[in-house]
Structures are given as structure tokens and as C-alpha cells.
Protein backbone atom coordinates (compact mmCIF):
# COMPACT_ATOMS: atom_id res chain seq x y z
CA UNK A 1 0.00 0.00 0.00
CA UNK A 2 1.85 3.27 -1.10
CA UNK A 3 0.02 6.33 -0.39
CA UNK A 4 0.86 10.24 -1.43
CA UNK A 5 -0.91 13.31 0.84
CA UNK A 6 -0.39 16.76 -0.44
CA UNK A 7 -1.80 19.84 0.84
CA UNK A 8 -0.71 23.94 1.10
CA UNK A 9 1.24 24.67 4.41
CA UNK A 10 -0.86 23.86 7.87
CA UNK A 11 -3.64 21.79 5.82
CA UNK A 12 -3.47 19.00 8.16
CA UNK A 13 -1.36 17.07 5.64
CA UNK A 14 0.64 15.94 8.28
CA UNK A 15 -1.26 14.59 10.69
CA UNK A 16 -3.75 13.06 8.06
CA UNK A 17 -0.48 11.07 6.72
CA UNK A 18 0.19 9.96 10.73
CA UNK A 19 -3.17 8.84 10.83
CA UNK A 20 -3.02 6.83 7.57
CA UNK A 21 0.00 5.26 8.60
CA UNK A 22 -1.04 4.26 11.99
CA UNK A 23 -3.79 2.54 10.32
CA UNK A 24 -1.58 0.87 7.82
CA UNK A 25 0.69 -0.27 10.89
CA UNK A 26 -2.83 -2.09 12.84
CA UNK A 27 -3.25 -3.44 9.68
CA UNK A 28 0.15 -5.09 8.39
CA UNK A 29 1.97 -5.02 11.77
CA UNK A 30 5.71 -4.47 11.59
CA UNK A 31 7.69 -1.43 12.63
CA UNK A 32 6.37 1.85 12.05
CA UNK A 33 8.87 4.63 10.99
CA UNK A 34 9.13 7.54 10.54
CA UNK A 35 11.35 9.53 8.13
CA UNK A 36 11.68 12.59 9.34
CA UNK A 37 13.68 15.61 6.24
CA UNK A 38 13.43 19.04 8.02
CA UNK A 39 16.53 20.17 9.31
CA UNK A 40 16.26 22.71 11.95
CA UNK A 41 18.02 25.74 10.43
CA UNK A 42 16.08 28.59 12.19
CA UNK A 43 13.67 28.76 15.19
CA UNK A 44 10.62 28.40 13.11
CA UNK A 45 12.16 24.84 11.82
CA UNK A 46 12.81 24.10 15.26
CA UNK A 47 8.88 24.81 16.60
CA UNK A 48 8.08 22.89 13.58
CA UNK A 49 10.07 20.10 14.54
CA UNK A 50 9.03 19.68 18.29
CA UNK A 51 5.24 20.46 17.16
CA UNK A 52 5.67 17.37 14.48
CA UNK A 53 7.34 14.92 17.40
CA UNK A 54 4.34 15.56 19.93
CA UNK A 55 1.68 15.10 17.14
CA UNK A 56 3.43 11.66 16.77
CA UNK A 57 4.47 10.94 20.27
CA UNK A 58 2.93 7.75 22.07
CA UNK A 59 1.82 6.36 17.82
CA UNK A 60 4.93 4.11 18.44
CA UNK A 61 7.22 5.63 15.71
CA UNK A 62 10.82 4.85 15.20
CA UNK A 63 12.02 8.08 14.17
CA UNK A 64 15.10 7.86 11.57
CA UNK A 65 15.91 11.62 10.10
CA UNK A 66 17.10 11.29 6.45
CA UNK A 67 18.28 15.21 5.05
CA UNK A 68 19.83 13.87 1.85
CA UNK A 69 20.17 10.35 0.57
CA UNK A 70 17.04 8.46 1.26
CA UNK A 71 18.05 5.65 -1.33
CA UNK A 72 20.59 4.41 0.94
CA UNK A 73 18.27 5.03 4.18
CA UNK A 74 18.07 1.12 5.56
CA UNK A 75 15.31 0.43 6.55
CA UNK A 76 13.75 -2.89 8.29
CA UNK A 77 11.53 -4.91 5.40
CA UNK A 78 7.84 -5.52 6.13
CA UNK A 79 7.59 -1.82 7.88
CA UNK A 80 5.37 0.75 7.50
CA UNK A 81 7.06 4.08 6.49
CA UNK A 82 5.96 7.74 6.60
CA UNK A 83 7.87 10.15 4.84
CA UNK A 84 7.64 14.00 6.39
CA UNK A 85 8.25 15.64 3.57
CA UNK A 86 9.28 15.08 0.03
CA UNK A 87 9.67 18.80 -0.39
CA UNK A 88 12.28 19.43 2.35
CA UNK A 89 13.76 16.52 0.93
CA UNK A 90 14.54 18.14 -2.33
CA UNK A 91 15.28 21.19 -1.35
CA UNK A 92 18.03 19.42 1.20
CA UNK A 93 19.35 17.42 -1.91
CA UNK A 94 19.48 20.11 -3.98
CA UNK A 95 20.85 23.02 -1.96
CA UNK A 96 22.96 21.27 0.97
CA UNK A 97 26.88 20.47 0.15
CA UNK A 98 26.12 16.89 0.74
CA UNK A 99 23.23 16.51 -1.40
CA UNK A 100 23.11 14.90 -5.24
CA UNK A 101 22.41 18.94 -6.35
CA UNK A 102 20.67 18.60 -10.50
CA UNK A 103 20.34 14.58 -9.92
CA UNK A 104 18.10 15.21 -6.71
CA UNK A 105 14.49 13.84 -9.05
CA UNK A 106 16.77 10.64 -9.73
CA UNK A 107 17.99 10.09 -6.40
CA UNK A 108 14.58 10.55 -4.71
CA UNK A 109 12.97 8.39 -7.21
CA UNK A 110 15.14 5.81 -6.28
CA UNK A 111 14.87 5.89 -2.88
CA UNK A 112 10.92 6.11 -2.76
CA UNK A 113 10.93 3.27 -5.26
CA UNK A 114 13.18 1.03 -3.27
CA UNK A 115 11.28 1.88 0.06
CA UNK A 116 7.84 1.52 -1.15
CA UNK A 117 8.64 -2.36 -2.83
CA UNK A 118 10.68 -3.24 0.58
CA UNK A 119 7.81 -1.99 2.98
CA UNK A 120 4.06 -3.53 3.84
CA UNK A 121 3.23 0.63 3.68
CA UNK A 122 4.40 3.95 2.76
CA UNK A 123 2.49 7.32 3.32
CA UNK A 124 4.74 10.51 1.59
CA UNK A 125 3.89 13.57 2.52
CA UNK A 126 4.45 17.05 0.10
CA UNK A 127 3.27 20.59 -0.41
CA UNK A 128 0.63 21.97 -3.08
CA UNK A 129 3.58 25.01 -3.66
CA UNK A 130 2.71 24.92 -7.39
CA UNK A 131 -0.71 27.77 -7.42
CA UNK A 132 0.81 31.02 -6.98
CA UNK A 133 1.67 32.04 -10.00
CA UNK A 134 4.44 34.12 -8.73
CA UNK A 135 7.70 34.64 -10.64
CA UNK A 136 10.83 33.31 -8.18
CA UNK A 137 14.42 33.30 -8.98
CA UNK A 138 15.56 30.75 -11.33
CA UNK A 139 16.82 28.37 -8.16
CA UNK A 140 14.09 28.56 -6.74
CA UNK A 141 11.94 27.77 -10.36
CA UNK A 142 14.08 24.88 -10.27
CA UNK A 143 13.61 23.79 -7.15
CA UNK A 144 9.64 24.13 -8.34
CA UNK A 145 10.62 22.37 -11.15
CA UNK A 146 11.41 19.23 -9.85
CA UNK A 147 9.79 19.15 -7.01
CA UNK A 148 6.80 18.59 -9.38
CA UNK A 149 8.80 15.99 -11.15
CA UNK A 150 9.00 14.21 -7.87
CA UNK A 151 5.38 14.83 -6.57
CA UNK A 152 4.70 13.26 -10.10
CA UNK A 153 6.59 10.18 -9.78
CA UNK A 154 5.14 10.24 -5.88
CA UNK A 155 1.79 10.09 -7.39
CA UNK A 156 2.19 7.38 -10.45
CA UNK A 157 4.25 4.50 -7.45
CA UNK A 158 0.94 5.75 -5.41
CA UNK A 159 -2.28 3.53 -5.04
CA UNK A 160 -4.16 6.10 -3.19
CA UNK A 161 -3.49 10.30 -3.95
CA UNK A 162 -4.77 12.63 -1.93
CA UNK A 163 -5.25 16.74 -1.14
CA UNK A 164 -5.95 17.40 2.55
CA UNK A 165 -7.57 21.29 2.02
CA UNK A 166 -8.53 22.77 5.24
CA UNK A 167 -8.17 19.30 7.21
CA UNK A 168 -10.25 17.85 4.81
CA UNK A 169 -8.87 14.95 2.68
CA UNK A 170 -9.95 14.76 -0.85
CA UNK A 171 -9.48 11.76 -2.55
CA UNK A 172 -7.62 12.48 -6.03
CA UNK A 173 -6.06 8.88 -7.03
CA UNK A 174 -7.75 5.53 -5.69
CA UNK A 175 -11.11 5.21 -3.39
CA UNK A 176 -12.14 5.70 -0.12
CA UNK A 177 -11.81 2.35 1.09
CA UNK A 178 -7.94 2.09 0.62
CA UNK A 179 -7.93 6.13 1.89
């Protein structure tokens, strides 16, 4: 069961995705982990951070934080796996010294390929940043750019697509009985 939530900043993406893979979990058993990408590079990142870890505190997540290189993130077969989120992953592997830079859509793809075969679940979380219509610098259109590669990809390896919009899950890819 691979599953992709999307949604615009505090939708309720998030804890939609926790609750999808805690469901997953009662269903296939195994471990339940959680991939954590956000790096805490300012105060905001940090609240965001510790407000994530108490949402999730007491589900019984293993916590494993991957900034750059989730294709060689091991993992334990037969778990369920929620990744938090595919858009601070890319922006980690494209803008950090360590990360794979221009080759960031291959090495993601890889990695969410590999973990979604190996694993009884995986929820993936990323942003709707695509609406605005505003103009950014070209990094940043890159970053766009791919980003919606990714999110593509995401989608296609995904039985189930969803848009959580105001806490509200809408069902894009799949039906409500595997949402």
C-alpha cells in the first residue's frame, strides 16, 4: 500500500499522513517509521520540529531523520514508512553540500521506489507550492521544477493520492476504502 498526501502549508497534511500510517501499521503489523527531512536551520524549523514529534508521540514511531540520501536510508523490510516531507527533501538534496544537487528527481525516485517495494506501507507527505503564479528566482523555479517531477513520480508509485484542504482529505487517485 503506497500512499501520497499533499496539501498547502498547515492543511493537516501531516497529521492526516500519521493517521493513515497508523492505520496501515494495525493493519500489516511491523515497525512503524518515521522519516523525518526538516533540518532545523532557524527557530521556526525548530517549533516545527518539536510540534511534528508531539503530534506523533505515544503512535509508536521509530524516528530515523534522512536530510539527503534516502536511497541508501536502511530500513527494516515488512515496515510501515511515513515520509515528512518530500519537499524538504529536495530542497536538502538540492541546496545542501552533501546533497546529489541537479540529480536530486533521480535520487529521490530511487529511494521512494526502493522503500515503497521493501515496505508492507508507505504514506509521503508534500506541499501543493505549485498555485501562486508568482515569478521566483531561477533556483528557486528549479527547485519548483522538480519538485513537481518528484510529486509526479510520488503520485504514479501511489495507489491512493490525496489533497488534505482545510483538514479535509480529498481523494484524487484511488477510493475511499484504501484512503
Amino acid at each position: 500500500m503506497i500512499e501520497l498526501v499533499t496539501g498547502g502549508s498547515g492543511s493537516g497534511k501531516s497529521e492526516y499522513a500519521e493517521s493513515r500510517a497508523v492505520s496501515i501499521h494495525r493493519k500489516y503489523g511491523g515497525r512503524l517509521i518515521y522519516i523525518a527531512t526538516m533540518m532545523a536551520y532557524d527557530d521556526e524549523a525548530v517549533q516545527k520540529i518539536e510540534r511534528h514529534r508531539m503530534m506523533r508521540s505515544g503512535k509508536g514511531f521509530e524516528t530515523i531523520e534522512c536530510f539527503t540520501g534516502l536511497s541508501e536510508t536502511a530500513l527494516p523490510d515488512k515496515s510501515v514508512v511515513l515520509i515528512d516531507c518530500i519537499s524538504n527533501l529536495a530542497a536538502n538534496e538540492m541546496f545542501l553540500e552533501n546533497g546529489s544537487g541537479m540529480d536530486c528527481v533521480r535520487n529521490i525516485e530511487m529511494g521512494l521506489r526502493r522503500i515503497g517495494k521493501a515496505c508492507a506501507g508507505l504514506v509521503m507527505v508534500t506541499n501543493e507550492i505549485f498555485s501562486d503564479g508568482i515569478k521566483y528566482a531561477p533556483e528557486t523555479q528549479k527547485y519548483i521544477h522538480n519538485l513537481a517531477i518528484i510529486n509526479r513520480i510520488a503520485a504514479d508509485i501511489s495507489d491512493t493520492v490525496s489533497e488534505v484542504v482545510c483538514g479535509i482529505p480529498i481523494i484524487i487517485k484511488g477510493d475511499m476504502k484504501n484512503a
